[in-house]
C-alpha atoms as a PDB file:
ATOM      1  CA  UNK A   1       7.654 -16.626 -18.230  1.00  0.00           C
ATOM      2  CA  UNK A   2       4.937 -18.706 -18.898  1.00  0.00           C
ATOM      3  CA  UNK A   3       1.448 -18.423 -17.589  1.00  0.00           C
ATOM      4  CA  UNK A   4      -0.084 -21.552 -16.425  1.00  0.00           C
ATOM      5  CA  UNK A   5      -3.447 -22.572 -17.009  1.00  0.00           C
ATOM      6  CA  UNK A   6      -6.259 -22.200 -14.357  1.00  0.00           C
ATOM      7  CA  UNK A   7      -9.209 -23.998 -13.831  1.00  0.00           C
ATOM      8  CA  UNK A   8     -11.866 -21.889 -11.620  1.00  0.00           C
ATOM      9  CA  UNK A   9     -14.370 -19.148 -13.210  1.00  0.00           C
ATOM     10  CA  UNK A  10     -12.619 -16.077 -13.335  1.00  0.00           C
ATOM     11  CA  UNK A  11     -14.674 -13.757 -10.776  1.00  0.00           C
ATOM     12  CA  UNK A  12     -13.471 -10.626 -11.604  1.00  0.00           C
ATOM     13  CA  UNK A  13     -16.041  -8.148 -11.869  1.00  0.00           C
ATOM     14  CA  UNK A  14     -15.830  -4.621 -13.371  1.00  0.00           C
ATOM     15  CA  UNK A  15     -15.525  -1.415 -11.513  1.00  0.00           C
ATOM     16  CA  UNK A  16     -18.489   0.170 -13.379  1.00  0.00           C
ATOM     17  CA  UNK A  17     -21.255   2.400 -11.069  1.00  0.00           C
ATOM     18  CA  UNK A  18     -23.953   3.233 -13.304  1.00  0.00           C
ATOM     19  CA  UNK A  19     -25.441   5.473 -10.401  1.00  0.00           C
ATOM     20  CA  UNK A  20     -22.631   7.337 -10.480  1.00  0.00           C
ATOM     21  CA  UNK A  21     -21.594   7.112 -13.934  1.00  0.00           C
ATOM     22  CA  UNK A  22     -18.253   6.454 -12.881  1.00  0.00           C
ATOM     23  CA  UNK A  23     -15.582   3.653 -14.748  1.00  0.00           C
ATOM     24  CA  UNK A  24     -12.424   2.647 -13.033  1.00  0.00           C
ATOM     25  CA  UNK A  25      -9.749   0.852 -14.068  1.00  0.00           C
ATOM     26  CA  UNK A  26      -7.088  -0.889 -11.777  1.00  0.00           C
ATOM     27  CA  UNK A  27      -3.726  -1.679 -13.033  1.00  0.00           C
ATOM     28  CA  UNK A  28      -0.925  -2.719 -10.657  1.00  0.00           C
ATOM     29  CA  UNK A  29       2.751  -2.746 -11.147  1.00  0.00           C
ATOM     30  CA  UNK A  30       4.015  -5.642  -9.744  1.00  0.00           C
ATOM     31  CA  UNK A  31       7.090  -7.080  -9.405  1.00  0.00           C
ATOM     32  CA  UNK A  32      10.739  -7.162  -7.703  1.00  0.00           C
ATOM     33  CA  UNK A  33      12.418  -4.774  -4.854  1.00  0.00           C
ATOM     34  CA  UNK A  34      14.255  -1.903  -6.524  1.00  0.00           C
ATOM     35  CA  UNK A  35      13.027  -2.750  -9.963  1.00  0.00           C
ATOM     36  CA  UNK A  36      11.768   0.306 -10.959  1.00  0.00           C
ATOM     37  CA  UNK A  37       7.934   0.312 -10.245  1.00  0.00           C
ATOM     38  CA  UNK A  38       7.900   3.876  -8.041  1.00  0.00           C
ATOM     39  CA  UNK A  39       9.914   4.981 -10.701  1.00  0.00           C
ATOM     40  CA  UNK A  40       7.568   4.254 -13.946  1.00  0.00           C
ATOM     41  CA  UNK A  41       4.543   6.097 -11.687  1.00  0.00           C
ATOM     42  CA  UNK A  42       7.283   8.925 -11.274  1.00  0.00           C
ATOM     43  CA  UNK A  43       7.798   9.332 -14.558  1.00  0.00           C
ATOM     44  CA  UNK A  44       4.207   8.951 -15.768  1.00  0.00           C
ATOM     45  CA  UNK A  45       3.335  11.013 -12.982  1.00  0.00           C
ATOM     46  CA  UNK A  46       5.354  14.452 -14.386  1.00  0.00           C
ATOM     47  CA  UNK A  47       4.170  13.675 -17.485  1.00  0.00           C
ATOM     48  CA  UNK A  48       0.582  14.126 -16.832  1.00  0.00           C
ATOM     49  CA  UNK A  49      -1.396  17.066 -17.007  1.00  0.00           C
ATOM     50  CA  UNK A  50      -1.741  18.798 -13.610  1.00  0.00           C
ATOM     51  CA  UNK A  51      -5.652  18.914 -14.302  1.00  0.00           C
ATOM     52  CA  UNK A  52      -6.159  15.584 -14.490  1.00  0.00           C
ATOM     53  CA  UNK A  53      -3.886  14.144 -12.611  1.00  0.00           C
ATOM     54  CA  UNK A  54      -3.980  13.175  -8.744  1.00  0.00           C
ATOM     55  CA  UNK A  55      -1.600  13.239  -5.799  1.00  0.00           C
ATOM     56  CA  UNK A  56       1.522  10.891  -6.416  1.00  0.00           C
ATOM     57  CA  UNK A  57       0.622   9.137  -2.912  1.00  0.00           C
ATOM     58  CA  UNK A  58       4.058   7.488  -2.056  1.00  0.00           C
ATOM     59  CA  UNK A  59       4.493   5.550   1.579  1.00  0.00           C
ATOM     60  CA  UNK A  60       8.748   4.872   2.054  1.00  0.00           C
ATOM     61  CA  UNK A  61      11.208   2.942   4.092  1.00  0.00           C
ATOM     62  CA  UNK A  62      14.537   4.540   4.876  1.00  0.00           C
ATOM     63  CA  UNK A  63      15.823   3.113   2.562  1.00  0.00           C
ATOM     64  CA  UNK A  64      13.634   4.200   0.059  1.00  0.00           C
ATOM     65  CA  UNK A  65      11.617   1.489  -0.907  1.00  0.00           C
ATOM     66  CA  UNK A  66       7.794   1.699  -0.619  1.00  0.00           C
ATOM     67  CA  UNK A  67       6.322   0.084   1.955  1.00  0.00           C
ATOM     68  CA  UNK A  68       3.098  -0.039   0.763  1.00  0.00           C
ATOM     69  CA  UNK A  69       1.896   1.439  -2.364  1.00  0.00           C
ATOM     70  CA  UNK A  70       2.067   3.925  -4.838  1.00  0.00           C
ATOM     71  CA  UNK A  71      -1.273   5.550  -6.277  1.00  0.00           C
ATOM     72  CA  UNK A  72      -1.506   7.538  -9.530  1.00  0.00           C
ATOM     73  CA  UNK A  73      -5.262   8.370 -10.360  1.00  0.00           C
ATOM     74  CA  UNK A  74      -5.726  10.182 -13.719  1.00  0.00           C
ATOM     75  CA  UNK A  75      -9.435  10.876 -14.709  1.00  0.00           C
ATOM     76  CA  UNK A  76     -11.188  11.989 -17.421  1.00  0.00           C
ATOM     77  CA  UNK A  77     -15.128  12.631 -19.011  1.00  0.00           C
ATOM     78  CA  UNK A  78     -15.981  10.680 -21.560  1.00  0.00           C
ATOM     79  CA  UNK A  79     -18.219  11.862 -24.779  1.00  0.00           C
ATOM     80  CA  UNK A  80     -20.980   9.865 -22.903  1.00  0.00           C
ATOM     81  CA  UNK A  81     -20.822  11.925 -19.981  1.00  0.00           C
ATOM     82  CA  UNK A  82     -19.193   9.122 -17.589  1.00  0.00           C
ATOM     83  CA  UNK A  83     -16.300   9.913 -15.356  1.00  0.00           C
ATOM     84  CA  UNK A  84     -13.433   7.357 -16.318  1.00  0.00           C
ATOM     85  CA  UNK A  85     -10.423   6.933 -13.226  1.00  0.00           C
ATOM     86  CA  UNK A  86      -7.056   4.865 -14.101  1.00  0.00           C
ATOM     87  CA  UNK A  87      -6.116   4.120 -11.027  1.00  0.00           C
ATOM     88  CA  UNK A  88      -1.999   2.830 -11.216  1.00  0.00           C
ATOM     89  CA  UNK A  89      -0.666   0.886  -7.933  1.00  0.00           C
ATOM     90  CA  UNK A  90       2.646  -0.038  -6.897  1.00  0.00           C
ATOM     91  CA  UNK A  91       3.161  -3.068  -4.500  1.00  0.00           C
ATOM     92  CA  UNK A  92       5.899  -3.383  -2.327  1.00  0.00           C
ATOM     93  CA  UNK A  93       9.339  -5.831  -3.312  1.00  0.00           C
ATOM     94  CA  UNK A  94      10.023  -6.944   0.002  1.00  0.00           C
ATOM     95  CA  UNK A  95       9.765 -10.004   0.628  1.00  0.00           C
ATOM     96  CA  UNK A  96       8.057  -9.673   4.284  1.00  0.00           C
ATOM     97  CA  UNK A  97       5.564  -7.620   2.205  1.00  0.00           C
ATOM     98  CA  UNK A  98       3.494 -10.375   0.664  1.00  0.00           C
ATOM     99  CA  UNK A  99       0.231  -9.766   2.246  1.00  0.00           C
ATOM    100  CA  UNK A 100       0.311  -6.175   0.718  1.00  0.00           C
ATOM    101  CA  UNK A 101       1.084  -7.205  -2.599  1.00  0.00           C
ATOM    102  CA  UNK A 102      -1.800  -9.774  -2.236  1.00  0.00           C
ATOM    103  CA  UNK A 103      -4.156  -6.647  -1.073  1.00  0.00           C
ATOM    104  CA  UNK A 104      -2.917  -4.749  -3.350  1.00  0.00           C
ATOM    105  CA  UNK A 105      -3.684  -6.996  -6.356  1.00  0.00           C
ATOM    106  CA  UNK A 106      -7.053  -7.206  -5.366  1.00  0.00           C
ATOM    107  CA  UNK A 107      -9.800  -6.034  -8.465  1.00  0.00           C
ATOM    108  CA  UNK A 108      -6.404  -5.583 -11.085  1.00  0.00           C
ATOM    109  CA  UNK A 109      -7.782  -5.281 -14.556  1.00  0.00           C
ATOM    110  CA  UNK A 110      -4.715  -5.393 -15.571  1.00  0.00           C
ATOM    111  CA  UNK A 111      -0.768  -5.620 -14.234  1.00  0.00           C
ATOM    112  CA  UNK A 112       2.678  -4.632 -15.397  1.00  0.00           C
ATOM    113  CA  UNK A 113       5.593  -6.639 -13.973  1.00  0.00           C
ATOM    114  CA  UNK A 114       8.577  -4.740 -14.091  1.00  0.00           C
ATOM    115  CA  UNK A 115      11.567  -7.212 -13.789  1.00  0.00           C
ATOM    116  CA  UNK A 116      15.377  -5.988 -13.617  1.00  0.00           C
ATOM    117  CA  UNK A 117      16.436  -5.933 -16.871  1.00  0.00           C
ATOM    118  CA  UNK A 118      20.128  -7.393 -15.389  1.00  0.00           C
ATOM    119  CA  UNK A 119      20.810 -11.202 -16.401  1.00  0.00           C
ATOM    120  CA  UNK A 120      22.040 -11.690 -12.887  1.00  0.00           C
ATOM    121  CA  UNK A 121      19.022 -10.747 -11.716  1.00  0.00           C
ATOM    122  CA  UNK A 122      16.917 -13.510 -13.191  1.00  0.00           C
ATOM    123  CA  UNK A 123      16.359 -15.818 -10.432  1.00  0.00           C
ATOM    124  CA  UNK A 124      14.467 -13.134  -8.518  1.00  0.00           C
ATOM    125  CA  UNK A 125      12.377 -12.135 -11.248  1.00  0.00           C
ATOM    126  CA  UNK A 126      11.540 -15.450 -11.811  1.00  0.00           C
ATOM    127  CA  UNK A 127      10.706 -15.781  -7.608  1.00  0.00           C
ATOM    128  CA  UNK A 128       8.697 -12.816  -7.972  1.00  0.00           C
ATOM    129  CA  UNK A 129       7.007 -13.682 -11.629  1.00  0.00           C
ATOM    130  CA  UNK A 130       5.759 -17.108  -9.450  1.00  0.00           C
ATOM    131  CA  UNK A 131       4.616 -15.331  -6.419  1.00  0.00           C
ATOM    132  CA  UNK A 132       2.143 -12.564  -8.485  1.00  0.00           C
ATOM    133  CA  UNK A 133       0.570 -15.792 -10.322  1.00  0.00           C
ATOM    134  CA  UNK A 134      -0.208 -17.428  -6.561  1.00  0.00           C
ATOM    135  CA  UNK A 135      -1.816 -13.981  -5.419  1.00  0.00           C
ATOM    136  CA  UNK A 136      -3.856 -14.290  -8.647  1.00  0.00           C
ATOM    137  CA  UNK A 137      -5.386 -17.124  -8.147  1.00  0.00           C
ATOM    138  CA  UNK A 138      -5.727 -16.039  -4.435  1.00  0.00           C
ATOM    139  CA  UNK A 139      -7.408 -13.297  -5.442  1.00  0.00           C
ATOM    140  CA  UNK A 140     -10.014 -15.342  -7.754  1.00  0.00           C
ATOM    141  CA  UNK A 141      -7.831 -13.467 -10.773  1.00  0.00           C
ATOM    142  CA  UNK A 142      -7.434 -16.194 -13.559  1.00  0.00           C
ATOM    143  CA  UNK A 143      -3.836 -15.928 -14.615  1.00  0.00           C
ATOM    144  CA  UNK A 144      -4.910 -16.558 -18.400  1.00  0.00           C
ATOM    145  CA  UNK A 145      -7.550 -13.681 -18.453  1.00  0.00           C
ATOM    146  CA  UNK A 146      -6.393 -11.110 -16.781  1.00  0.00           C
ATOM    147  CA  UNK A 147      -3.728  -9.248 -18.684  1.00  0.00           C
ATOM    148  CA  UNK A 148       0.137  -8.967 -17.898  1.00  0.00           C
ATOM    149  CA  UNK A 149       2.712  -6.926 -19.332  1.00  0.00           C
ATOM    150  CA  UNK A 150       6.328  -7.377 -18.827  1.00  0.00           C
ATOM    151  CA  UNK A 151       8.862  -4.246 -18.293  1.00  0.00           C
ATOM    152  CA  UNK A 152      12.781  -5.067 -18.647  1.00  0.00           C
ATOM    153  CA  UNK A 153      13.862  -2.486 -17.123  1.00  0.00           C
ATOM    154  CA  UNK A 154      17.977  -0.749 -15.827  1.00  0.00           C
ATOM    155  CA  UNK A 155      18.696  -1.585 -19.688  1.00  0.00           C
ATOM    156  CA  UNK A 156      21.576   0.981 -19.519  1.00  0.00           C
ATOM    157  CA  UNK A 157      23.361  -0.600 -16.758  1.00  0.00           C
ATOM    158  CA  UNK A 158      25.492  -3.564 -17.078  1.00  0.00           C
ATOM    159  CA  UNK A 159      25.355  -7.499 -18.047  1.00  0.00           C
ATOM    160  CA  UNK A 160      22.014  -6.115 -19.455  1.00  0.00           C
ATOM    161  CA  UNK A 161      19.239  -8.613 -21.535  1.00  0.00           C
ATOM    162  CA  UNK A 162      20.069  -7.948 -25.443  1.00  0.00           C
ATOM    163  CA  UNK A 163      17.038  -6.645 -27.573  1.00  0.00           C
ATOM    164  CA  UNK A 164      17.490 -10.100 -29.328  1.00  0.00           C
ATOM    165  CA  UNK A 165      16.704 -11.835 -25.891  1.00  0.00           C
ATOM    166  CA  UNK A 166      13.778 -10.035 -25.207  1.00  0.00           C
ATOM    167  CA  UNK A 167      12.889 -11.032 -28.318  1.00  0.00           C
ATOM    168  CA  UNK A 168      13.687 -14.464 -27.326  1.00  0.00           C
ATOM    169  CA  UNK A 169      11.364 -13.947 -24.157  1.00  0.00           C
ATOM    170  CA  UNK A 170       8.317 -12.584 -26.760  1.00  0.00           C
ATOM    171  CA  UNK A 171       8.727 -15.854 -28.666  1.00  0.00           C
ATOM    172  CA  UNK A 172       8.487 -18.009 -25.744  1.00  0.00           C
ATOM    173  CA  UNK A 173       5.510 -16.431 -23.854  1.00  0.00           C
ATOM    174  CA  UNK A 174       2.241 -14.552 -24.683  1.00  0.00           C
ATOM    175  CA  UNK A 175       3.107 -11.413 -22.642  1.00  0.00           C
ATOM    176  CA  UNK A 176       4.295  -8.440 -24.089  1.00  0.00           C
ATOM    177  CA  UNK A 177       7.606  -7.420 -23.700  1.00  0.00           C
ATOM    178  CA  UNK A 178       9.024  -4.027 -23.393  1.00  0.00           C
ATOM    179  CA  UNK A 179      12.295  -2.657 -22.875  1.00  0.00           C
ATOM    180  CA  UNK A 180      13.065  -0.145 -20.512  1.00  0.00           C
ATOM    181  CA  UNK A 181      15.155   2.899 -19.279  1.00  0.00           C
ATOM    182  CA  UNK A 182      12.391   3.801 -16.775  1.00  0.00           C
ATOM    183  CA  UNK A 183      14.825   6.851 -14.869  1.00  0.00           C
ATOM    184  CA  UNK A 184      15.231   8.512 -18.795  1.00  0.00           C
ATOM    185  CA  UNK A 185      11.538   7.781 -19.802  1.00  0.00           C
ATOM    186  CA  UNK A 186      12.314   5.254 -21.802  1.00  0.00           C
ATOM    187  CA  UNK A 187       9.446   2.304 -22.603  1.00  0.00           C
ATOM    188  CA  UNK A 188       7.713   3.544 -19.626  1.00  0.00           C
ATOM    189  CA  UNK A 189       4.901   5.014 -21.769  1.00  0.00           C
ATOM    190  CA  UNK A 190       5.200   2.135 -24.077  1.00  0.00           C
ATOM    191  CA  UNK A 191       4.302  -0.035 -21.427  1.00  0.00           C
ATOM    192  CA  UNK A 192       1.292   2.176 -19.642  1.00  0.00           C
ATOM    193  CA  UNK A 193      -0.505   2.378 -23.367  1.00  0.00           C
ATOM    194  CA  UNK A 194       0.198  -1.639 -23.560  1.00  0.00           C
ATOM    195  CA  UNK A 195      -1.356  -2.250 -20.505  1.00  0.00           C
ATOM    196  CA  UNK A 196      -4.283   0.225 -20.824  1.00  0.00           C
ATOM    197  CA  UNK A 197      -4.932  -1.005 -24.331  1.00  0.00           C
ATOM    198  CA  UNK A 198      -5.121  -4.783 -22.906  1.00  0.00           C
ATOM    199  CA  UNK A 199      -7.132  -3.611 -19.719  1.00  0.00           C
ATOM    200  CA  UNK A 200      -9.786  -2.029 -21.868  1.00  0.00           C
ATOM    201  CA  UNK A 201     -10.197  -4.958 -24.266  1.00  0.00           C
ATOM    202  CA  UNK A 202     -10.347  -6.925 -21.084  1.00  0.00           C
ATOM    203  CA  UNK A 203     -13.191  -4.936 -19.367  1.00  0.00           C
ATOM    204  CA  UNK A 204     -14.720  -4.929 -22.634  1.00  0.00           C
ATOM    205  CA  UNK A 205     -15.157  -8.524 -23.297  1.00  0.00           C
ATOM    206  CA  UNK A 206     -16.843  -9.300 -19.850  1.00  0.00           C
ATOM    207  CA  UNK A 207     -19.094  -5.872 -19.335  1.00  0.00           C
ATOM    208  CA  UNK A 208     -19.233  -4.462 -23.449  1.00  0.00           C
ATOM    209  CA  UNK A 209     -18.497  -0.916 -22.204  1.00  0.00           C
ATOM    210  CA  UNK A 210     -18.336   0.471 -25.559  1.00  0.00           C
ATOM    211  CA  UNK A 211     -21.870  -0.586 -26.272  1.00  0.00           C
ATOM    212  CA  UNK A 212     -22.907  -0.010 -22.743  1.00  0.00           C
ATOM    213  CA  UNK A 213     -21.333   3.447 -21.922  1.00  0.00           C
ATOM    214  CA  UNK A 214     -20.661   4.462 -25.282  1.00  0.00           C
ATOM    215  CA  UNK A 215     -16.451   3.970 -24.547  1.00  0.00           C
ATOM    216  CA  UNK A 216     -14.120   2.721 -27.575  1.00  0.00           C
ATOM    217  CA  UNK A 217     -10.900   1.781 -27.372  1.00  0.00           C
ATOM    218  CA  UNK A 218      -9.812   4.669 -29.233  1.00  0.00           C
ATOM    219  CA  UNK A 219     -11.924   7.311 -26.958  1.00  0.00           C
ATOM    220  CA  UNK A 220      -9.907   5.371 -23.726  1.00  0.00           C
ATOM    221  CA  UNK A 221      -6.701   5.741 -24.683  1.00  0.00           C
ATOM    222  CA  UNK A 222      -6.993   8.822 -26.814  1.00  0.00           C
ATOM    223  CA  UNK A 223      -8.345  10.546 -23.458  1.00  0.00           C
ATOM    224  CA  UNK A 224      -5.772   8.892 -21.537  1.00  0.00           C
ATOM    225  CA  UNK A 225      -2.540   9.935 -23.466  1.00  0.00           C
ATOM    226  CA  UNK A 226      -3.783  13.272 -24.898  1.00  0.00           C
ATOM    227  CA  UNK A 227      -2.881  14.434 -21.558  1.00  0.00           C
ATOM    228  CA  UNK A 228       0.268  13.250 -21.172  1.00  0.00           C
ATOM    229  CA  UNK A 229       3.547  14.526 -23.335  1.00  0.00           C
ATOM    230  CA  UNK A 230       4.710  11.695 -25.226  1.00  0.00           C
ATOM    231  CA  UNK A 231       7.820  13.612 -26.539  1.00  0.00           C
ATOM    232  CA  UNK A 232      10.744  11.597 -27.762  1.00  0.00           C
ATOM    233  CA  UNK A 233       8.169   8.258 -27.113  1.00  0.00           C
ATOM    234  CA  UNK A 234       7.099   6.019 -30.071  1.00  0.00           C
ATOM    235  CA  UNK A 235       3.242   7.128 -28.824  1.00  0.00           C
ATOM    236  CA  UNK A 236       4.257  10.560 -29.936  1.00  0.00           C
ATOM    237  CA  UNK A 237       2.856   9.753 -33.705  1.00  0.00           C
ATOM    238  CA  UNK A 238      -0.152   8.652 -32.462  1.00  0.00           C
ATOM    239  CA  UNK A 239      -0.594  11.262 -29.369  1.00  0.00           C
ATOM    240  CA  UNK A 240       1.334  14.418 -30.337  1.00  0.00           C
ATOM    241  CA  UNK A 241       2.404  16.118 -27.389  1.00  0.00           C
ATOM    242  CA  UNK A 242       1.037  19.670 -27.199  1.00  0.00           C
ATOM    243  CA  UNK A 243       2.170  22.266 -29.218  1.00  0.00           C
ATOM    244  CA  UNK A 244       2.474  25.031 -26.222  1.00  0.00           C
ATOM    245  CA  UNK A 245       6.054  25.338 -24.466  1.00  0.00           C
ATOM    246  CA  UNK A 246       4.009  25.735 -21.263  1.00  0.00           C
ATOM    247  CA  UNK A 247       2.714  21.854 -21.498  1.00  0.00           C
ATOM    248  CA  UNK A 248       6.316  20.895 -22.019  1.00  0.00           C
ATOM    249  CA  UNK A 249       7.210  21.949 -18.256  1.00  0.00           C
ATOM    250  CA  UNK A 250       5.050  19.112 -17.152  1.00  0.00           C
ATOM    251  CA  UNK A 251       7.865  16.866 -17.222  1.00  0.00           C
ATOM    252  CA  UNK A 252      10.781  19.393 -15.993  1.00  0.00           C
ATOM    253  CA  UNK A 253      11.661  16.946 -13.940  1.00  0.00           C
ATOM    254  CA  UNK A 254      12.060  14.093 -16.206  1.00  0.00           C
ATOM    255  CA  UNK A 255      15.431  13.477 -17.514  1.00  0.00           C
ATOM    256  CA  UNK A 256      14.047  12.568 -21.406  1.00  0.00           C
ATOM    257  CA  UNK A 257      14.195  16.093 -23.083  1.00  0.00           C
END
């Protein structure tokens, strides 16, 4: 997966209200029906502290795909006194959905496609890898600036991609690659910190919001995943989880323990 080059003036502007002294950041997981996107905000979601955390807003079919989106909002105060809100969206697989997604997508700082890890399933990931770079551009979102992230996820199941083709994909593409077990936990934090770390450097180069708001990198995603429990993650060496046994039932209902 290969991102071609565009040729307009990226547009995108930054969600930044100095009035306010509020920062959001937008980052959209994008990507096939059934792939697993509800499922990473799921797991994010009970992984969170309750504090800072908002309402898992989830809009279903009966068959249990969502029909719309999923939000996630998780806030926090920076040293600087600004109000920061990662706002995480789901779009919708279906095909017959493609307006939504291209809503949806609208303002992304950043996006995670989450592709079915299954080799059979390749044709549809590549469908759906072409469709989110025409809803860029539709959007005025330059497909080399704005930062993707690609999930692999149902690694457990069968005729599953081998660790040494994913590392296959990394060589052939700039996107990061991440493998995932998204119902056990597995690379779903991985891939939030990957994206948040590219979003801020993102935001950064257009609006300098470390000089401007007094943000780092570090403060972001120290904030950020200081409130989540990282056990049995490769984050947890740079984000211990908290000591207490209470902040451990956050994610009871996470299979990872």
């Amino acid at each position: 997966m290969v991102v071609a080059p565009f040729s307009p003036h990226n547009t995108k502007t930054v969600q930044l209200n100095h009035a306010q002294r509020e920062l959001t950041v937008k980052i959209v997981y994008y990507g096939p029906g059934l792939s697993g996107k509800t499922t990473n905000l799921q797991m994010i979601h009970v992984r969170t502290q309750p504090d800072v955390r908002g309402r898992l807003l989830t809009v279903e079919t009966h068959d249990d795909r969502t029909l719309f989106f999923d939000l996630l909002p998780v806030f926090f105060s920076t040293s600087s006194g600004f109000k920061v809100k990662v706002k995480l969206f789901t779009v919708p697989g279906q095909v017959i959905h493609n307006a939504t997604r291209r809503i949806v997508l609208q303002g992304a700082d950043a996006i995670a496609f989450i592709a079915d890890g299954r080799r059979s399933a390749q044709s549809e990931n590549n469908s759906y890898w072409k469709n989110l770079i025409e809803n860029m551009r539709e959007n005025a979102l330059d497909p080399a600036q704005i930062p993707v992230v690609i999930q692999y996820n149902k690694l457990d199941l069968p005729d599953t991609r081998t660790e040494a083709e994913l590392e296959d994909t990394r060589k052939k593409g700039r996107e990061p690659v991440i493998g995932a077990i998204a119902i056990r936990c597995v690379g779903v934090l991985e891939t939030l910190h990957t994206v948040l770390q590219l979003a801020f450097r993102s935001i950064e180069m257009r609006s300098q919001i470390s000089k401007n708001i007094g943000l780092s990198e570090r403060e972001f995603l120290t904030q950020v995943f200081s409130r989540i429990d990282t056990t049995g993650t490769e984050l947890a060496k740079y984000y211990p989880p908290p000591a207490s046994v209470g902040a451990r039932r956050w994610c009871t209902a996470c299979r990872c323990a």
